[in-house]
Protein backbone atom coordinates (compact mmCIF):
# COMPACT_ATOMS: atom_id res chain seq x y z
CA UNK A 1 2.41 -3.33 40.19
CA UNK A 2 5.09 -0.56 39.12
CA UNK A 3 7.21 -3.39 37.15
CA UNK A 4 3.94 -4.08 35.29
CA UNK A 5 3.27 -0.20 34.69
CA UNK A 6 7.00 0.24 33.31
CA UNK A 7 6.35 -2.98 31.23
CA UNK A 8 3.31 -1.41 29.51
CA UNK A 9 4.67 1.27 29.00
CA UNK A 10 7.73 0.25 27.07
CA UNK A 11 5.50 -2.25 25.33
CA UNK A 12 2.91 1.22 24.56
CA UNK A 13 6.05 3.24 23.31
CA UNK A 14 7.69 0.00 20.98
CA UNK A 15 4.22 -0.02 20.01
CA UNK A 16 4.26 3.44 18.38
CA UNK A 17 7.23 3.38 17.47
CA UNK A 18 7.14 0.60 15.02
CA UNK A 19 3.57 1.94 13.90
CA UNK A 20 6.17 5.15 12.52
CA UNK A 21 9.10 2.64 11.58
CA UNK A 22 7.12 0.53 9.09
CA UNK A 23 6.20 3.79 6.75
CA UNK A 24 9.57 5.38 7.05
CA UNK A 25 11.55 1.92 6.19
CA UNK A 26 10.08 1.65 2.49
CA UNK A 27 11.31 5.08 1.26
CA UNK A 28 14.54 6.50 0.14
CA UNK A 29 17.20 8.29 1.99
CA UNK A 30 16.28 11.19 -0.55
CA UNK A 31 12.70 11.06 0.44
CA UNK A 32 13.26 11.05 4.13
CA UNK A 33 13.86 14.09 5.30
CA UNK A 34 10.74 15.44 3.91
CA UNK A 35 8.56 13.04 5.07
CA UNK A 36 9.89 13.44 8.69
CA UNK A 37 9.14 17.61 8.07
CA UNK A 38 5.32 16.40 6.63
CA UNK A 39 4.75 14.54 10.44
CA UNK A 40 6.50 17.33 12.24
CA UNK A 41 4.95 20.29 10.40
CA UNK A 42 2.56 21.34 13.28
CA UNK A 43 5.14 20.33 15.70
CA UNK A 44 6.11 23.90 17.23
CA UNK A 45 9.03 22.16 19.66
CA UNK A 46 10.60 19.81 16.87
CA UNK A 47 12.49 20.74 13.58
CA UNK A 48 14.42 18.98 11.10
CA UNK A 49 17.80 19.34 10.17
CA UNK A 50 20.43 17.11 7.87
CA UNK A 51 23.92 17.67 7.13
CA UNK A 52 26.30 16.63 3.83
CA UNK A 53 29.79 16.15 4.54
CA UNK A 54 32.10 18.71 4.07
CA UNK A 55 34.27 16.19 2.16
CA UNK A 56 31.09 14.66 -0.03
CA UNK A 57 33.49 14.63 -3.32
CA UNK A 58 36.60 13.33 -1.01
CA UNK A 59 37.60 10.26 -2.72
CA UNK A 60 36.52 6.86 -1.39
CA UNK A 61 33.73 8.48 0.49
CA UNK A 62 29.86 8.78 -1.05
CA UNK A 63 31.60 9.94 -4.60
CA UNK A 64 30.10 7.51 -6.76
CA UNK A 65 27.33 6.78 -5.41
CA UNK A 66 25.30 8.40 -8.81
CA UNK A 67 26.41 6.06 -10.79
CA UNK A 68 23.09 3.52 -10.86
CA UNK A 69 19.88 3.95 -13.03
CA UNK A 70 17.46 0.98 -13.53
CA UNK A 71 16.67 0.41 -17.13
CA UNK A 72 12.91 0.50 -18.50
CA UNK A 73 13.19 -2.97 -18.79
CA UNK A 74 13.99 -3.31 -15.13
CA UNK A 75 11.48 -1.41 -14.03
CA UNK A 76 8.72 -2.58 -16.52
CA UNK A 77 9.18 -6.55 -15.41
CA UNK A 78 9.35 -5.40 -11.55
CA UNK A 79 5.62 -4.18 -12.20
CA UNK A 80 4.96 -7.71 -13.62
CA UNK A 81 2.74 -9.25 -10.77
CA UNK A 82 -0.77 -9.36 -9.12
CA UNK A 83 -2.89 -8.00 -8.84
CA UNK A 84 -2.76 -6.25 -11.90
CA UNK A 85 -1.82 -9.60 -13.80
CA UNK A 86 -3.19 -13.01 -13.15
CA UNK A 87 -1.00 -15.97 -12.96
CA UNK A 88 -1.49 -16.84 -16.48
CA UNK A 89 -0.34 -13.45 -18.27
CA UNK A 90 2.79 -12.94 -16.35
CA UNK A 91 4.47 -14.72 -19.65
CA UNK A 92 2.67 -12.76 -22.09
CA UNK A 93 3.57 -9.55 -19.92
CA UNK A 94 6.94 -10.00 -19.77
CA UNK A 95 7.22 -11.46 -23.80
CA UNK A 96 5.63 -7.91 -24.17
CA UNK A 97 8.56 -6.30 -22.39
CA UNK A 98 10.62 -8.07 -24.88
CA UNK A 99 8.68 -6.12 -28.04
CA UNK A 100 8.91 -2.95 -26.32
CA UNK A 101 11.78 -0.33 -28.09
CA UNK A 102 13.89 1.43 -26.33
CA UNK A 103 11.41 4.83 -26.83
CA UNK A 104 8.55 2.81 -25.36
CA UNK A 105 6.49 1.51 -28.06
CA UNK A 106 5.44 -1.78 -28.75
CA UNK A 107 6.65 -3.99 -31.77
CA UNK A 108 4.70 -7.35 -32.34
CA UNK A 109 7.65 -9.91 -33.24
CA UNK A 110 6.40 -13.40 -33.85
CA UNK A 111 9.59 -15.32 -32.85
CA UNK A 112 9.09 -13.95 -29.15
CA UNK A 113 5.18 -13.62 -29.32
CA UNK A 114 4.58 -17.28 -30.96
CA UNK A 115 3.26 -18.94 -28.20
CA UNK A 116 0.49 -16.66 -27.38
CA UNK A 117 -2.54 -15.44 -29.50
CA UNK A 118 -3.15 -11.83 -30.81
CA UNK A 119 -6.07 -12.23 -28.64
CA UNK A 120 -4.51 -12.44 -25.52
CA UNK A 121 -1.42 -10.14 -26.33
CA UNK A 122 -3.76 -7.49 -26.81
CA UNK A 123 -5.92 -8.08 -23.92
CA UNK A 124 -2.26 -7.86 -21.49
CA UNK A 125 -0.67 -5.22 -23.63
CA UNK A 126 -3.33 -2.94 -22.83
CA UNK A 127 -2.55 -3.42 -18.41
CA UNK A 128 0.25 -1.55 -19.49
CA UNK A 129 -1.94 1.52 -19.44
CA UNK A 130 -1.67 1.17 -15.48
CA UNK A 131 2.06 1.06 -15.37
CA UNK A 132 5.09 3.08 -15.26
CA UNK A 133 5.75 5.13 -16.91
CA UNK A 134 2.59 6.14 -18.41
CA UNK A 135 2.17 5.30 -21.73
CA UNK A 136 4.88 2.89 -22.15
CA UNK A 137 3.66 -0.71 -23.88
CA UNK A 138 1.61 1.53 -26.49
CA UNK A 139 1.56 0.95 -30.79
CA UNK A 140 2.01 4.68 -31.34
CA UNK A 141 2.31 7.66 -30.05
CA UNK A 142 -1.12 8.46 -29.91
CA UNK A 143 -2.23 5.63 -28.33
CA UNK A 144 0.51 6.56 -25.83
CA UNK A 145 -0.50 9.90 -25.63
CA UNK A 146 -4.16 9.07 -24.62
CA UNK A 147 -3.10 6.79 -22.31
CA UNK A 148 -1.01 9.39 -20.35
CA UNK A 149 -4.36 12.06 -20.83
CA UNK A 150 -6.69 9.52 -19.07
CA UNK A 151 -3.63 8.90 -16.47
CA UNK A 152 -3.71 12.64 -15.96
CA UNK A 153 -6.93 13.47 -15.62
CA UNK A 154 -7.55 10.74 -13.36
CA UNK A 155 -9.57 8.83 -15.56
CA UNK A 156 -8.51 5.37 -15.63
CA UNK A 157 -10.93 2.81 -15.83
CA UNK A 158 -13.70 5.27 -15.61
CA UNK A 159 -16.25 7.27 -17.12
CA UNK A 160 -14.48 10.67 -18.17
CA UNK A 161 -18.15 12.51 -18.04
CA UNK A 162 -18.81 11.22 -14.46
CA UNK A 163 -15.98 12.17 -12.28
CA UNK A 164 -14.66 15.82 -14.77
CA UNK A 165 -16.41 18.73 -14.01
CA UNK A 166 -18.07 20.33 -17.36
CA UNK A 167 -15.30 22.29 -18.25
CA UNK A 168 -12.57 19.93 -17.70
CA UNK A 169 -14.65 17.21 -19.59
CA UNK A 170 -14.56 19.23 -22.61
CA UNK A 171 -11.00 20.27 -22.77
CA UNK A 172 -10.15 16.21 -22.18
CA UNK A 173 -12.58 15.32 -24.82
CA UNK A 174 -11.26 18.11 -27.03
CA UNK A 175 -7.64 16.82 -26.04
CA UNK A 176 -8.27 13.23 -26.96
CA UNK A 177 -10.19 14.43 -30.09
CA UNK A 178 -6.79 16.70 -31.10
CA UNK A 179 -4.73 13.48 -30.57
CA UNK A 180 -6.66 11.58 -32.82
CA UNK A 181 -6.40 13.21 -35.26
CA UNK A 182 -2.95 15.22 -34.99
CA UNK A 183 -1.96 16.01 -38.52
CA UNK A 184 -5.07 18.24 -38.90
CA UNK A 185 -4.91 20.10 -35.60
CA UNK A 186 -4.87 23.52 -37.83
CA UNK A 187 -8.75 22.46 -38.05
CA UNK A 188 -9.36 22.94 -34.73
CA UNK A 189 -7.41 26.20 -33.42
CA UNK A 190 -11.00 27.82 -33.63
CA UNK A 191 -12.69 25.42 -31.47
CA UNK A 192 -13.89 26.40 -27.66
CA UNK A 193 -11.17 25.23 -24.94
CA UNK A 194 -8.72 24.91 -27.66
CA UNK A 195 -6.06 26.72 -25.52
CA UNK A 196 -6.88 24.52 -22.63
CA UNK A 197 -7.03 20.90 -24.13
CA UNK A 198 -3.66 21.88 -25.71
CA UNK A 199 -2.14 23.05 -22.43
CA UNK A 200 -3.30 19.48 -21.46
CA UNK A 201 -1.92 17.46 -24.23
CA UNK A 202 1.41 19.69 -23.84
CA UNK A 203 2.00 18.39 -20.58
CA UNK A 204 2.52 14.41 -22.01
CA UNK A 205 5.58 12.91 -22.76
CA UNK A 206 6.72 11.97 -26.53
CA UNK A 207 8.28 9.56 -26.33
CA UNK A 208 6.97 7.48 -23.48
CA UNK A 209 9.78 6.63 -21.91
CA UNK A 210 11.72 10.29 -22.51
CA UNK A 211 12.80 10.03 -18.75
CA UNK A 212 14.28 6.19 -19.41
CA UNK A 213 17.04 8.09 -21.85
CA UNK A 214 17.88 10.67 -20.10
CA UNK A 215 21.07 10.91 -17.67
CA UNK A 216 21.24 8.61 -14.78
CA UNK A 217 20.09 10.55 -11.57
CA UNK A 218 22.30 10.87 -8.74
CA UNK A 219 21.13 8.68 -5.51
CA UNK A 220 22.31 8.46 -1.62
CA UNK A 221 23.76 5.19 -1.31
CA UNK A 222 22.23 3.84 2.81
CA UNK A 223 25.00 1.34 2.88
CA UNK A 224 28.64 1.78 2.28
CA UNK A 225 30.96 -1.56 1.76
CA UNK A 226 34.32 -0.83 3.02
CA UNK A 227 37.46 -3.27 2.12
CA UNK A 228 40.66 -2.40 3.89
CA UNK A 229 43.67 -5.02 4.29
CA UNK A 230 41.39 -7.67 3.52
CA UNK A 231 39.30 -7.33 5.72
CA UNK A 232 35.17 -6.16 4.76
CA UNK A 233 33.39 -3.75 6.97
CA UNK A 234 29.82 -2.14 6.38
CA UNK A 235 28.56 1.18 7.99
CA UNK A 236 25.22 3.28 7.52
CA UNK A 237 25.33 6.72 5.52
CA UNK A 238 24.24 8.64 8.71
CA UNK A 239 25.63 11.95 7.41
CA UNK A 240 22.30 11.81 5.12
CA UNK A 241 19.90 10.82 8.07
CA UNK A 242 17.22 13.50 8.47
CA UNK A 243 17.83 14.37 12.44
CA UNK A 244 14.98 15.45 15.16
CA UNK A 245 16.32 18.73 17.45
CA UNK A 246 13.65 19.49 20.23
CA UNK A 247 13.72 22.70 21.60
CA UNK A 248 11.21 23.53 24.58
CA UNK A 249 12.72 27.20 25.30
CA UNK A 250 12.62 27.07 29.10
CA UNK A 251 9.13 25.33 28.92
CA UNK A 252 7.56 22.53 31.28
CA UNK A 253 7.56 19.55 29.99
CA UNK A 254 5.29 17.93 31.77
CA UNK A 255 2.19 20.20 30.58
CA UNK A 256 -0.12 18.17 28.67
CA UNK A 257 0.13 20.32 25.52
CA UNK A 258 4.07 20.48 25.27
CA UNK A 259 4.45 16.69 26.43
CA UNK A 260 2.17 15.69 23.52
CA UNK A 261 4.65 17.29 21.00
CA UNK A 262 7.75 15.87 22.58
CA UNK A 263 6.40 12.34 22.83
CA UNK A 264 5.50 13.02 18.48
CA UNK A 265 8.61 14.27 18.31
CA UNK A 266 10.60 11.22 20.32
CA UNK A 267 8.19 8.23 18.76
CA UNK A 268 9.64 9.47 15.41
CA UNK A 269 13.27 9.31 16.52
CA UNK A 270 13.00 5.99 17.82
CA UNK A 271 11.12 4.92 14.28
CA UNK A 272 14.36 6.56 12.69
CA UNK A 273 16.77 4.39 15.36
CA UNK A 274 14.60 1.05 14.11
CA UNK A 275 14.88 1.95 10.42
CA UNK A 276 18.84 2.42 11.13
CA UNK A 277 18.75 -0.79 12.63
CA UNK A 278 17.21 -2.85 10.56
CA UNK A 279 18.78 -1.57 7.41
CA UNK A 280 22.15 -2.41 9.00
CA UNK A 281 21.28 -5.72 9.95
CA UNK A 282 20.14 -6.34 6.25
CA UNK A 283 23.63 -4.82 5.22
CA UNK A 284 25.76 -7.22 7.73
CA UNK A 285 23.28 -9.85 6.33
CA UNK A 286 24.09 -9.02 2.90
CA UNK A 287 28.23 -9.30 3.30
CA UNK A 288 27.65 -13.03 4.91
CA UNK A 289 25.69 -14.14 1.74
CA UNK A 290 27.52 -12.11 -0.98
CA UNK A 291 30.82 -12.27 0.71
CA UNK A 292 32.40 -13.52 -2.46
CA UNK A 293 30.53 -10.53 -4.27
CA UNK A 294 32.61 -8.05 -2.82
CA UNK A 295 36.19 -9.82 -3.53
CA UNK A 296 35.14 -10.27 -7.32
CA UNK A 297 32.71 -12.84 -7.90
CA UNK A 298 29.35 -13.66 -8.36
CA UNK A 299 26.18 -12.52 -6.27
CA UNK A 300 24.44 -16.12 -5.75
CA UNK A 301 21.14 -17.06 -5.10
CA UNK A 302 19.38 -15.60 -2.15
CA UNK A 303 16.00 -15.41 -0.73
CA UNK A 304 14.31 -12.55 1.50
CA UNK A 305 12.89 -15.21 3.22
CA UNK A 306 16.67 -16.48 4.08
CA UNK A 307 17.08 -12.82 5.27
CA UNK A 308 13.46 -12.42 7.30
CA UNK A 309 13.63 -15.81 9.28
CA UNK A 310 17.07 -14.44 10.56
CA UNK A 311 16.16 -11.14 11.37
CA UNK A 312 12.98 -12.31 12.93
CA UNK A 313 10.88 -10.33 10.40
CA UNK A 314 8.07 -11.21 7.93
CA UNK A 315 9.45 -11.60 4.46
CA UNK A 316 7.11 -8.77 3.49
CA UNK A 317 8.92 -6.11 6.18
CA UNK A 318 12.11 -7.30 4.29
CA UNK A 319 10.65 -6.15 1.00
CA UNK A 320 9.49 -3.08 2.37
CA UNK A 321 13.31 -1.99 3.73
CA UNK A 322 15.30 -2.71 0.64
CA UNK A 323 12.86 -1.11 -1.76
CA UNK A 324 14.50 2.39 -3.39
CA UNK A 325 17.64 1.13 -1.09
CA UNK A 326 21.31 1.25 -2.19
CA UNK A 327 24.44 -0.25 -1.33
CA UNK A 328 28.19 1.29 -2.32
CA UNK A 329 31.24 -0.61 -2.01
CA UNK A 330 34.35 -0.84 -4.33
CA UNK A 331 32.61 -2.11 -6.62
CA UNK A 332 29.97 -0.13 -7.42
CA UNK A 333 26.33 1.35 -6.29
CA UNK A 334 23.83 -1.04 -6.89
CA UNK A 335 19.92 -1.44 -5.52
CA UNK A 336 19.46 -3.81 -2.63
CA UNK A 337 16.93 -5.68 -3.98
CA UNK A 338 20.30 -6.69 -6.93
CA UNK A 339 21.52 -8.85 -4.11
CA UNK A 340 18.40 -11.18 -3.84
CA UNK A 341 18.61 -12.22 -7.02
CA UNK A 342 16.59 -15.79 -7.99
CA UNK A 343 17.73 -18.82 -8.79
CA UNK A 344 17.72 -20.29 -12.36
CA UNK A 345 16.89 -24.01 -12.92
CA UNK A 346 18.55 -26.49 -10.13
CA UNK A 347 21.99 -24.53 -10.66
CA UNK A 348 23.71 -22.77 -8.02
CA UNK A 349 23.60 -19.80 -10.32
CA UNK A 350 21.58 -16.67 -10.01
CA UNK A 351 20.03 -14.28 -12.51
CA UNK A 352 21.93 -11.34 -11.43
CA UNK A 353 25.27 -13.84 -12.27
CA UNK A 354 24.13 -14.65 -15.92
CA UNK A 355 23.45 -10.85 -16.47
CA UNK A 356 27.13 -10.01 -15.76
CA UNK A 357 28.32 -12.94 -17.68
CA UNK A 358 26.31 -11.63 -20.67
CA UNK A 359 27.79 -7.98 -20.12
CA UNK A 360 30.75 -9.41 -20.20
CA UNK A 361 30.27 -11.25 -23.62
CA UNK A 362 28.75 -8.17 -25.28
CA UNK A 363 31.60 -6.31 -23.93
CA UNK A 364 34.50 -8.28 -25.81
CA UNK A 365 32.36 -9.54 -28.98
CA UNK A 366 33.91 -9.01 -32.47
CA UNK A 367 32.42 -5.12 -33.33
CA UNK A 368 32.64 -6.59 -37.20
CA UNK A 369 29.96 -10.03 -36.13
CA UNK A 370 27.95 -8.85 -33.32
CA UNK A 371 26.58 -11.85 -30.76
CA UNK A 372 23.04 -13.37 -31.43
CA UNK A 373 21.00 -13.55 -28.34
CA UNK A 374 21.30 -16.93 -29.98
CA UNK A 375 24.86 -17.26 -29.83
CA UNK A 376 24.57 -15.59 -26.14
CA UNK A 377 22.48 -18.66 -24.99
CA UNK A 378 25.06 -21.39 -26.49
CA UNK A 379 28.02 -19.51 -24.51
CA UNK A 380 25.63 -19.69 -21.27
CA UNK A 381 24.58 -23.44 -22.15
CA UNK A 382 28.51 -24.07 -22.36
CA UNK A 383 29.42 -21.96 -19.37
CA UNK A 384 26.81 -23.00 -16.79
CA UNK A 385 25.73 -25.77 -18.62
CA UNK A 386 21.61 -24.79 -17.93
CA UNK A 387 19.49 -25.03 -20.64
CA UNK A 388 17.57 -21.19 -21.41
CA UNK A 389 15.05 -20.12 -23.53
CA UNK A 390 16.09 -17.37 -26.56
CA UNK A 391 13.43 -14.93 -25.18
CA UNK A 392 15.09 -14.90 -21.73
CA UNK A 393 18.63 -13.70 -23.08
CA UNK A 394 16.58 -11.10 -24.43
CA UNK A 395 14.87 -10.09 -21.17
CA UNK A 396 18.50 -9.94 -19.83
CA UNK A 397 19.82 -7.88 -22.48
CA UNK A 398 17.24 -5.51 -22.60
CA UNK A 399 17.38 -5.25 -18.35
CA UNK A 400 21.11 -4.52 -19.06
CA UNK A 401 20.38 -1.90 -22.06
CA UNK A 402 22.22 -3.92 -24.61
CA UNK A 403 20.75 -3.25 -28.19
CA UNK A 404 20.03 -6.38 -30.51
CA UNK A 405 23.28 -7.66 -32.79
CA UNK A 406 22.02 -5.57 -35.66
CA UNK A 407 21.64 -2.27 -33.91
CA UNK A 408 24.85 -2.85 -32.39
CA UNK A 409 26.82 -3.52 -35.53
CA UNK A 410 25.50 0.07 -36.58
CA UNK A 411 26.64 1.67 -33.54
CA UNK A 412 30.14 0.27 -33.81
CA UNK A 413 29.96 1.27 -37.33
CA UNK A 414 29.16 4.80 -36.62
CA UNK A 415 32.14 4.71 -33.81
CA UNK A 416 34.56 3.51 -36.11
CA UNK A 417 33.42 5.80 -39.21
C-alpha cells in the first residue's frame, strides 16, 4: 500500500509539473523570467532572481548572440497556414508575399500573380488584415492605416457600434473618417473628439512594417555550439535561466497555508528542470542531424517528426519548444526552427541550403549586371540540378532581404558614386 501511495504521488507531482512545463517551453528566454514572477506574484515564500555573467562581452561567450532578425518575409510566410487560410490560398498568400515592398505595401505584378484571378487575390490579400504586423499586405497607406485602427480598437471582424462604448465609437469613426480623407484634415480640426480620434490615428505605424527596418534586436541565444580541437559540444545558457529562491523565515512547513506556496513554488522549478531538459535534448538532437552544419556545410533536410519520435514527444510539443528559440555556435545565432528546414523536390537538399547558396551568388555577382532571379534559378538548376519555379527564388530572396537586380544595381551605384 505505501509503494502505491509514493507511486501516486510522483505520478500527481509529474502530473503538475508538466501541466507548468508545456506553457513555459513555447516562450523565449527573454520572456521567462517574467512569466515565472506573473505565477509567483502572490507567492509570499518564493521570489525570482536571474543573473548575467560578469564576463557577458568576454569573447567566445554569449557576444554575438544579437546578431539574428527574421525578415518580414520570414515572418509573413510563417503566418501562411490554417486556419486563417484554406488549403487552396496558401499559393495566392504566399505569391502575395512576393508583391509586398519592403515598407509593407502591396504591388500587383502579373508575372508572379498570373495564375490567379483579381478575384481571388483580393479576397486573400485582405486575411492579411489579421496578420503581423498590422497593416502589412495593404495598397496604401490608408488602407493600412485603417486596418491597424480596427486592430486597435479591437474591432476586427465586427461591428465597431456594438462592442465601442459611445464615446470611443465616435472618435474611431471620426479616426477612420480623418484617414479617408487625409489631405483635407484642416476641415475637420473643429469637429467634436477631434483631439481624441487623432491621438488614435497617432498611435499607427507609417509605414507598416516601420519595425521590419529598424535595427536587429538583441536576443538570448538557449543553446550554445561549442567546437574545440575538433571535437563539438553543446551546453544550455543557464546564466539567463530565471531561478526560484524559497525562503520560509523560520516557518513550519508543514502548515497547510505555507505548504501550499512551497509546493507552487517547487511544481514551477521542476517545469523549469523539464523545459531545460527538453531543450537540451533538442540541442544534442540538433548536432547529430546538422553535424556537417557546424564544420561548414549545409543544414539538410529534417523533420520535427524525426526529432519527436526520438524524444518520445508529439511533433506538436516539438513545435512548441523551438518556437522564439536560438542556437549560437561559431557560426552564427540562428532560430531553431532554421534547422528543420524542408525538403525540396526528391533532392537531398533543403530550403535553408538553397537560401545560402543564393546569398552566396548575390554576394559575388558583377555590381555592373546584377543577377535575375532568373539567372538565380539557372545557377540552382545547374548546381542541384532541381527544377524551381521563378516565383520561388523570389520568396527566397525576399526571406533573405535581397532587393530585385534593378534596385540592386542602384544601390551599388550609389556605393560606388
Amino acid at each position: 500500500m505505501m509503494k502505491l501511495r509514493q507511486s501516486q504521488a510522483t505520478k500527481t507531482k509529474l502530473n503538475q509539473a508538466l501541466r507548468n512545463w508545456l506553457p513555459l517551453l513555447q516562450i523565449s528566454s527573454d520572456e521567462l523570467r517574467q512569466r515565472i514572477s506573473e505565477l509567483l506574484v502572490d507567492n509570499p515564500f518564493a521570489s525570482v532572481e536571474q543573473k548575467k555573467p560578469d564576463d557577458f562581452n568576454s569573447p567566445g561567450d554569449y557576444s554575438d548572440a544579437a546578431i539574428y532578425k527574421p525578415s518580414l518575409y520570414e515572418s509573413l510566410f510563417a503566418q501562411v497556414n490554417a486556419p486563417l487560410f484554406k488549403k487552396d490560398e496558401e499559393k495566392v498568400a504566399n505569391a502575395i508575399i512576393e508583391c509586398i515592398s519592403d515598407e509593407g505595401y502591396f504591388e500587383w505584378d502579373d508575372e508572379i500573380l498570373a495564375a490567379f484571378s483579381h478575384e481571388k487575390v483580393e479576397s486573400v490579400r485582405l486575411k492579411f488584415s489579421q496578420l503581423e504586423p498590422v497593416g502589412v499586405g495593404a495598397k496604401d497607406y490608408k488602407e493600412s492605416l485603417l486596418w491597424q485602427l480596427d486592430d486597435l480598437c479591437g474591432v476586427v471582424g465586427c461591428d465597431a457600434d456594438e462592442i465601442l462604448g459611445c464615446d470611443e465609437y465616435e472618435a474611431y469613426s471620426l479616426a477612420r473618417t480623418l484617414i479617408s480623407h487625409f489631405e483635407e484634415l484642416g476641415e475637420y480640426t473643429d469637429e467634436t473628439g477631434y483631439d481624441e480620434a487623432m491621438g488614435l490615428i497617432k498611435r499607427l505605424k507609417n509605414p507598416p512594417a516601420m519595425e521590419f527596418m529598424a535595427e536587429a534586436v538583441p536576443i538570448t541565444p538557449d543553446l550554445v555550439v561549442s567546437i574545440k580541437g575538433g571535437e563539438i559540444s553543446i551546453t544550455l545558457s543557464d546564466d539567463f535561466y530565471p531561478e526560484i529562491c524559497i525562503d520560509t523565515d523560520g516557518l513550519d512547513e508543514k502548515m497547510d497555508f505555507v505548504a501550499a506556496y512551497i509546493k507552487e513554488a517547487k511544481d514551477l522549478i521542476d517545469a523549469l528542470s523539464l523545459r531545460k531538459a527538453t531543450l537540451y535534448k533538442i540541442g544534442l538532437m540538433i548536432i547529430e542531424y546538422q553535424y556537417d552544419y557546424f564544420f561548414g556545410g549545409a543544414i539538410k533536410p529534417m523533420k520535427l517528426k524525426d526529432i519527436a519520435a526520438d524524444l518520445g514527444r508529439s511533433a506538436s510539443t516539438i513545435s512548441r519548444a523551438i518556437a522564439n528559440k536560438y542556437l549560437q555556435s561559431p557560426r552564427g545565432t540562428e532560430p531553431l526552427k532554421s534547422f528543420f528546414a524542408s525538403e525540396v523536390g526528391d533532392e537531398e537538399v533543403s530550403n535553408a541550403a538553397l537560401k545560402d547558396f543564393v546569398r552566396e551568388l548575390v554576394k559575388g555577382e558583377n555590381h555592373a549586371k546584377p543577377l535575375s532571379d532568373e539567372a538565380i534559378l539557372l545557377a540552382i538548376k545547374e548546381k542541384f540540378g532541381i527544377e524551381l519555379v521563378r516565383r520561388t527564388i523570389t520568396k527566397y530572396r525576399k526571406a533573405l532581404n535581397i532587393a530585385g537586380s534593378s534596385e540592386r544595381k542602384k544601390l551599388y551605384a550609389m556605393a560606388s558614386g
